[in-house]
Protein backbone atom coordinates (compact mmCIF):
# COMPACT_ATOMS: atom_id res chain seq x y z
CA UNK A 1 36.02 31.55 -80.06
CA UNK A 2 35.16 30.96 -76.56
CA UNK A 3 32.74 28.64 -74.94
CA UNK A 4 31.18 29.93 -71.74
CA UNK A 5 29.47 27.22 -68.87
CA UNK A 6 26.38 29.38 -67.06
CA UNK A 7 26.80 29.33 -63.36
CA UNK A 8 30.68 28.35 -63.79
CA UNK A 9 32.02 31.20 -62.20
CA UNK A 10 31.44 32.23 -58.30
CA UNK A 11 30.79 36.03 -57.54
CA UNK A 12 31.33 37.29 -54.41
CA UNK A 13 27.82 39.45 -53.34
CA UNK A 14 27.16 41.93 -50.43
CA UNK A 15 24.15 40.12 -49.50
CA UNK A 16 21.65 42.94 -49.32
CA UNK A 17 22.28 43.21 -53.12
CA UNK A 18 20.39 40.13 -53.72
CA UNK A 19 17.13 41.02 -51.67
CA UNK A 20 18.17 39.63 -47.86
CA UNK A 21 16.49 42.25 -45.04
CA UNK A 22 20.56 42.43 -43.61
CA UNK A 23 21.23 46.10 -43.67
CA UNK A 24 20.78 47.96 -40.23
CA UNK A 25 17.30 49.04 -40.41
CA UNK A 26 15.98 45.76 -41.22
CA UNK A 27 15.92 46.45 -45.17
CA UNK A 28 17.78 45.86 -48.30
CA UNK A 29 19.38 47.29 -51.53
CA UNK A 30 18.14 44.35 -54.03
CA UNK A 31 20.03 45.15 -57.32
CA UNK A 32 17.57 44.25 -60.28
CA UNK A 33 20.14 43.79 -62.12
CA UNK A 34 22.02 41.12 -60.34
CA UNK A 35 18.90 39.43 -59.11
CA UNK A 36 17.61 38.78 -62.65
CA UNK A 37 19.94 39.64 -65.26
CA UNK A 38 23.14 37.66 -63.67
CA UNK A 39 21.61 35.01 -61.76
CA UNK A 40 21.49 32.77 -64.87
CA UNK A 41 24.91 33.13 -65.67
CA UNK A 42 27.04 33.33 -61.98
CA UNK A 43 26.92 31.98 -58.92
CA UNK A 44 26.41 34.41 -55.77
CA UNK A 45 28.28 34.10 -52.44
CA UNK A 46 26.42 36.13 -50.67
CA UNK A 47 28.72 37.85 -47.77
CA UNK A 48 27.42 40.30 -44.75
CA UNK A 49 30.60 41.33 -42.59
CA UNK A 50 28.03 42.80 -39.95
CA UNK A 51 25.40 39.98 -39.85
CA UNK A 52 28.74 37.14 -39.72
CA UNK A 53 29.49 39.25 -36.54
CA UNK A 54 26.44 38.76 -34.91
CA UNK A 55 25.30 42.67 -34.74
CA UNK A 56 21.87 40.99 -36.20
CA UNK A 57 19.05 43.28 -37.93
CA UNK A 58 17.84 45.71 -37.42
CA UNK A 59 20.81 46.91 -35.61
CA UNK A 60 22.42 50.34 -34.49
CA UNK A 61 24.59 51.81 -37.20
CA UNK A 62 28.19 52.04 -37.55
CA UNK A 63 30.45 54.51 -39.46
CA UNK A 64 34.05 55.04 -40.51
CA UNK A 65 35.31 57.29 -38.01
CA UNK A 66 39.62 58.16 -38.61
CA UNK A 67 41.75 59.07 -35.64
CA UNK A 68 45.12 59.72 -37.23
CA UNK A 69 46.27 56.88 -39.10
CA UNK A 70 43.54 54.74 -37.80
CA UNK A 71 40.14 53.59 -38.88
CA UNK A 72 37.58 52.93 -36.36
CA UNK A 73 34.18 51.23 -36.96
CA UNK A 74 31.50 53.05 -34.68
CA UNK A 75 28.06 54.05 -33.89
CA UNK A 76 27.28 57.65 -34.22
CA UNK A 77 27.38 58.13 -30.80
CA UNK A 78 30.17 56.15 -30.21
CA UNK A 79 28.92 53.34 -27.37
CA UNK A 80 29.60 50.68 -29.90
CA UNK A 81 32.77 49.83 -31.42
CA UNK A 82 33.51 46.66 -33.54
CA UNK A 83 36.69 47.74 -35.07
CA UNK A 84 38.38 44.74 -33.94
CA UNK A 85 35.38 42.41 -34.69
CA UNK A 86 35.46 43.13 -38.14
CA UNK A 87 38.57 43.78 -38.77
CA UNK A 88 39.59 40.40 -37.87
CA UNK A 89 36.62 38.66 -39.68
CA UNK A 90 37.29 40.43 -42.94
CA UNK A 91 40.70 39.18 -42.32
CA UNK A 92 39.93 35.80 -41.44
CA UNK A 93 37.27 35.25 -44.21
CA UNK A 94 38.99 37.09 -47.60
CA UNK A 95 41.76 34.83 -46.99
CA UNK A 96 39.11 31.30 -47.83
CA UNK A 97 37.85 33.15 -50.82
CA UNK A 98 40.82 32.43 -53.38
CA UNK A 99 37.85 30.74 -55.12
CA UNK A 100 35.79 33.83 -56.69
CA UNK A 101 35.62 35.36 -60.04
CA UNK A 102 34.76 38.72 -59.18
CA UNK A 103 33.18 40.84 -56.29
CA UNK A 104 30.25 43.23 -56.45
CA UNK A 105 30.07 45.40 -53.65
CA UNK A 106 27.34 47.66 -51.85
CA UNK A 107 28.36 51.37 -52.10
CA UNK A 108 28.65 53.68 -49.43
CA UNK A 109 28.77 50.73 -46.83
CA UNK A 110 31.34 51.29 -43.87
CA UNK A 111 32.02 47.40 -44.46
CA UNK A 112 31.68 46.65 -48.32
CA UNK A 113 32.12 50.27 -49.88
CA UNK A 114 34.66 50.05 -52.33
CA UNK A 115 35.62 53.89 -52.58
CA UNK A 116 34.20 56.89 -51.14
CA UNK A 117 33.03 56.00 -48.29
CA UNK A 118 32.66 58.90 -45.67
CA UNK A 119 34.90 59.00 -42.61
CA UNK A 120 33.99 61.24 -39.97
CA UNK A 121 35.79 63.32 -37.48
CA UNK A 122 35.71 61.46 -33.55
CA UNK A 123 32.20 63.23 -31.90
CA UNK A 124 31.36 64.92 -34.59
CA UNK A 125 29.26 64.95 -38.23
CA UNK A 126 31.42 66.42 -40.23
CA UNK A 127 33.01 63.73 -42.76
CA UNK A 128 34.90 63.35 -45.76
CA UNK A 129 34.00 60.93 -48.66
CA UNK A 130 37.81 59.25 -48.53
CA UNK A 131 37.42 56.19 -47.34
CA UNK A 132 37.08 52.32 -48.19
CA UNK A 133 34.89 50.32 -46.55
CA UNK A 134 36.99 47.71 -43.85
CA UNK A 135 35.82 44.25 -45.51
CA UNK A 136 36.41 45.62 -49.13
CA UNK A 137 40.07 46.72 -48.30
CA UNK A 138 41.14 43.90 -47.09
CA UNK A 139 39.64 42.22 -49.91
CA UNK A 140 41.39 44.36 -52.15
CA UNK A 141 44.49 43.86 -50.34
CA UNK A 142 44.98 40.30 -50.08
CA UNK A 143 43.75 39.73 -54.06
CA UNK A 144 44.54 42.90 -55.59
CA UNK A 145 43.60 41.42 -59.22
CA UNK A 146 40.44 40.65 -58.25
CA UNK A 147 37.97 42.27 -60.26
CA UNK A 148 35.59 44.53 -57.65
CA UNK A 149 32.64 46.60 -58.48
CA UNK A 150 30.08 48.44 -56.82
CA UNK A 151 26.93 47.63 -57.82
CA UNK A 152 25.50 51.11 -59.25
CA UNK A 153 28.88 51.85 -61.07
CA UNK A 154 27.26 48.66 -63.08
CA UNK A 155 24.67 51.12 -64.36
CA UNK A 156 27.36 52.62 -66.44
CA UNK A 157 27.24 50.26 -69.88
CA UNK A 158 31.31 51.17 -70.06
CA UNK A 159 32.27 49.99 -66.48
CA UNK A 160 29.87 47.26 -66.74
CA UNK A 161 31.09 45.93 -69.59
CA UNK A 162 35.42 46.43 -68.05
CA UNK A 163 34.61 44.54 -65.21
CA UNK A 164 32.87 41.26 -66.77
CA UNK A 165 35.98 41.65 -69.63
CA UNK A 166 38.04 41.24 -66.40
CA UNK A 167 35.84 38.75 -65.08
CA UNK A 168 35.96 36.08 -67.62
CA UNK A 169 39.80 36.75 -68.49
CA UNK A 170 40.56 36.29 -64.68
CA UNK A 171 38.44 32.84 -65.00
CA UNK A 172 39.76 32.07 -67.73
CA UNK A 173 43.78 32.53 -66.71
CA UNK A 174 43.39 30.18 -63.54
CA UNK A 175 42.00 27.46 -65.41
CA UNK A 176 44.90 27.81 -67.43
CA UNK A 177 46.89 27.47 -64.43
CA UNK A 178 44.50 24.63 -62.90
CA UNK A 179 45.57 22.98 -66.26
CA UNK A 180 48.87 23.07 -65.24
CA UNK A 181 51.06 26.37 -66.31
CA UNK A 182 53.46 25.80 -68.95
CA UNK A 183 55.78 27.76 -71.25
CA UNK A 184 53.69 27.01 -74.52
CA UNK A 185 50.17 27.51 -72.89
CA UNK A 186 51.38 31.17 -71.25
CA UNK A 187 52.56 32.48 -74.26
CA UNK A 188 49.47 30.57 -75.95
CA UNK A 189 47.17 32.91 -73.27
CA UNK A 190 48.96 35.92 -74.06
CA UNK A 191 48.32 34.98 -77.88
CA UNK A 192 44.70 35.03 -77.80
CA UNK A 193 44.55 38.27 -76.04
CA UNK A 194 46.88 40.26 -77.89
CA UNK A 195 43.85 42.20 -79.63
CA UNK A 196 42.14 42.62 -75.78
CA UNK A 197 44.89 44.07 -74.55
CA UNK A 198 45.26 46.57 -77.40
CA UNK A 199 42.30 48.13 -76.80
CA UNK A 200 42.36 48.32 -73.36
CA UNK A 201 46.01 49.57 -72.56
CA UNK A 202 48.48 49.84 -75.90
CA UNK A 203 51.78 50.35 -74.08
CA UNK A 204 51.18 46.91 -72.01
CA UNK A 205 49.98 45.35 -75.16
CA UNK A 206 53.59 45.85 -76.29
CA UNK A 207 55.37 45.45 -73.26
CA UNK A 208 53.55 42.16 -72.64
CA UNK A 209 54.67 40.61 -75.10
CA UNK A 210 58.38 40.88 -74.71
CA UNK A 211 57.94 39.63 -71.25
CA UNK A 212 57.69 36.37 -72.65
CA UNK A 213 60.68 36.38 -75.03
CA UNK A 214 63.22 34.65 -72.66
CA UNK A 215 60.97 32.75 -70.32
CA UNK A 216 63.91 31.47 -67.50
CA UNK A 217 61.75 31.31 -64.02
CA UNK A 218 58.29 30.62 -65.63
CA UNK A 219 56.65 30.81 -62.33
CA UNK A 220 58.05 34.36 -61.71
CA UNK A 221 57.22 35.52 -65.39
CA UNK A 222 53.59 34.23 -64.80
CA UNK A 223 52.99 35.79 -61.62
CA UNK A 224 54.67 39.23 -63.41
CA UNK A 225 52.43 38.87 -66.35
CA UNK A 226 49.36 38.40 -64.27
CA UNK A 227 49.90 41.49 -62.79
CA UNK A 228 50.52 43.57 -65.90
CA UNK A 229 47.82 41.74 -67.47
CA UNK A 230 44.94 42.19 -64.97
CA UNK A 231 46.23 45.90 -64.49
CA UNK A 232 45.87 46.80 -68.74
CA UNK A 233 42.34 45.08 -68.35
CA UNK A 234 41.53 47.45 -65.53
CA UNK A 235 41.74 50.51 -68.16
CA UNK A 236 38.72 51.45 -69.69
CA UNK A 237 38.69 50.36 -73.70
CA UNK A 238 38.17 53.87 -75.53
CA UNK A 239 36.40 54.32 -78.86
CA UNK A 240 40.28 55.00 -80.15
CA UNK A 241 41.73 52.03 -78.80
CA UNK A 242 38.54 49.93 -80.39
CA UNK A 243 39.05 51.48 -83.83
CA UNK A 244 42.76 51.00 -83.81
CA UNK A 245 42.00 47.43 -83.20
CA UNK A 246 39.13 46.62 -85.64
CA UNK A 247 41.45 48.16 -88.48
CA UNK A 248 44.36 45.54 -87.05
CA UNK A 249 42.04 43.11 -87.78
CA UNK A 250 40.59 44.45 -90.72
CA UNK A 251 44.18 43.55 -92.39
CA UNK A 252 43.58 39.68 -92.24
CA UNK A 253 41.10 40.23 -94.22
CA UNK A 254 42.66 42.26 -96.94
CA UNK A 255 43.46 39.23 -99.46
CA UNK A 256 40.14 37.74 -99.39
CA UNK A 257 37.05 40.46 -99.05
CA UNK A 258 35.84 41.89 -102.27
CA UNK A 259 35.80 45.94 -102.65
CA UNK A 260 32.37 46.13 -101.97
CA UNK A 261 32.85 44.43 -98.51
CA UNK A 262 36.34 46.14 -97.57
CA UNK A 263 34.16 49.39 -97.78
CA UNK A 264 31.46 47.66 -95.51
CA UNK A 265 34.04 46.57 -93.44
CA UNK A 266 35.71 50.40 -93.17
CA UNK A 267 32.26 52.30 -92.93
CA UNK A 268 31.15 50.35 -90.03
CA UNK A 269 34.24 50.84 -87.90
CA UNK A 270 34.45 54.75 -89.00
CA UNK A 271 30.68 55.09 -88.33
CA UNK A 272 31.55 53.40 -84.84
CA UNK A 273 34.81 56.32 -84.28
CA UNK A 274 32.53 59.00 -85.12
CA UNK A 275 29.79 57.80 -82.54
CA UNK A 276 26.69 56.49 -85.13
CA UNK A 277 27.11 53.01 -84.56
CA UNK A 278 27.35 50.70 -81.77
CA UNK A 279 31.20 48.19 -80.82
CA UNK A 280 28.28 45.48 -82.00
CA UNK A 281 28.33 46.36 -85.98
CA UNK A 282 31.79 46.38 -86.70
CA UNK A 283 32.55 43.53 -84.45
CA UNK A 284 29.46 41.30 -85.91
CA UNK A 285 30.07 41.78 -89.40
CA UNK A 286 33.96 40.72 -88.48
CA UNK A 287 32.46 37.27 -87.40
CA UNK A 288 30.96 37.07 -90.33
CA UNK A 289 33.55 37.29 -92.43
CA UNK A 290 35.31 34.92 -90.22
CA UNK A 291 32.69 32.37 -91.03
CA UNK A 292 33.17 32.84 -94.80
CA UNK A 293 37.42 32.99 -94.62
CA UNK A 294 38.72 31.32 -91.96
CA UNK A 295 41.30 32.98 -90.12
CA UNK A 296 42.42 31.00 -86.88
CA UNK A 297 44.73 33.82 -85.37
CA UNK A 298 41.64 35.80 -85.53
CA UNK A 299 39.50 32.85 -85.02
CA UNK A 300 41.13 32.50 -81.59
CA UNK A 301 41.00 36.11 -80.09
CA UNK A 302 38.90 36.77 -77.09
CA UNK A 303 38.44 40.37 -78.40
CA UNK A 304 35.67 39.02 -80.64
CA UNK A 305 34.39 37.57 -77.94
CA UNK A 306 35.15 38.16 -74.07
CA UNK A 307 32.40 37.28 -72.77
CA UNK A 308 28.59 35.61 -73.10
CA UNK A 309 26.37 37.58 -75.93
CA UNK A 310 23.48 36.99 -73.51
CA UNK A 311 24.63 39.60 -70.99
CA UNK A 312 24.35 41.91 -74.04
CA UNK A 313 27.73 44.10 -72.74
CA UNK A 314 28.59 45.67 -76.14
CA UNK A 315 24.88 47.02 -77.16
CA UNK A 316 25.80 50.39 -75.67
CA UNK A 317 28.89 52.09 -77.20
């Protein structure tokens, strides 16, 4: 199973998230959560589009505001424009962080809103929540398998728990690739998250694999894999999907557990289905068995283990 280093991994931060007075009245949005509940495990790079520009705090506000095809970033009433100001430092500065992990975004922000974000008629008040937020677009745009969140989608236990899945299995594919990419160690990847991928997205769990049949430009294969791979993660694992899983796994175990624990072994991951038990059970008392038969296809999947039991990610469903 995996090994994780604390701190290893570098998360891209809206800065007000972590406490700093950079938001245009002087204040900030400090996320509890990622001040003392990820700290210990990531390191922040905390990014303010506004502040890098120089509009300082506090500071007038600026909104979305669409004419035709075009986004504009403006004050309300429209004697301040730095469209072009932050469009080309989003530009400028998403293109030096090919380094990060993972993004968490502040919601709602004209600069780091990731969906939603309310774009409003020229002169007027009247707005629709349609937009994306210039800084987080063009970070979406120039790393599109990036995993981004905002940070109160967090507060849901599933979404939470999707994007640090994506998190670690993004980390964990480019040192792969810092390793040196080779036929054997791709098809090695794709072997350790064959269970992952079932329960996130079954149809590219099978179409995955054949991908890497008849390997010719391995390079091209990679970079097609990556995508397909990043995009299954992006799917929310459903309580189906899980159980389908567990009982794939439960096979391994078929020749070796007594009846007594085969009907352990079944209850928990039917009590799970049916909604009485937490992922947790059925997944803990699979690691045990593991310790007393010794299975290293099973050994080896991330599914048992995508990511650090400290940040406690599959206590909730």
């Amino acid at each position: 199973m995996a090994a994780f280093s604390p701190k290893q991994i570098q998360i891209g931060i809206s800065g007000c998230l972590l406490g700093q007075e950079v938001r245009f009245d002087g204040g900030h949005k400090a996320s509890h959560y990622c001040q003392k509940e990820l700290v210990d495990h990531f390191r922040f790079v905390p990014i303010c589009p506004e502040m890098a520009i120089g509009m300082g705090a506090p500071r007038k506000s600026v909104r979305l505001v669409r004419e035709g095809e075009v986004i504009h970033i403006r004050s309300a009433d429209g004697s301040l424009d730095v469209t072009e100001q932050l469009n080309r430092y989003s530009e400028d500065k998403v293109s030096q962080l090919d380094f990060l992990g993972g993004y968490i975004l502040c919601a709602k922000s004209p600069t780091c809103g990731m969906e939603r974000v309310t774009e409003y008629k020229p002169n007027s008040n009247d707005g629709v929540r349609e937009g994306i937020g210039v800084f987080a677009r063009e970070l979406m745009k120039q790393y599109p398998y990036l995993p981004v969140e905002e940070s109160g989608r967090l507060h849901d236990m599933v979404l939470r728990e999707n994007f640090f899945t994506r998190v670690y299995a993004h980390h964990d594919w480019h040192c792969m690739l810092a390793e040196g990419l080779t036929k054997h160690k791709l098809i090695q990847f794709h072997s350790r998250y064959k269970y992952l991928l079932m329960a996130h997205h079954p149809q590219s769990y099978r179409e995955l694999g054949p991908l890497l049949a008849d390997i010719q430009d391995l390079q091209q294969v990679a970079t097609s894999y990556f995508a397909g791979f990043m995009g299954a993660l992006k799917n929310r694992a459903t309580r189906k999907n899980h159980t389908s899983t567990l009982q794939h796994i439960q096979g391994y175990f078929k020749k070796h557990l007594s009846k007594p624990q085969k009907e352990e072994l079944s209850e928990s991951i039917m009590k799970y289905r049916e909604g009485l038990l937490p992922l947790l059970v059925p997944i803990t008392l699979i690691n045990h068995y593991l310790r007393e038969y010794p299975t290293p296809y099973i050994e080896e999947q991330v599914y048992l283990n995508p990511h650090p039991e400290e940040l406690k990610l599959r206590y909730a469903y």
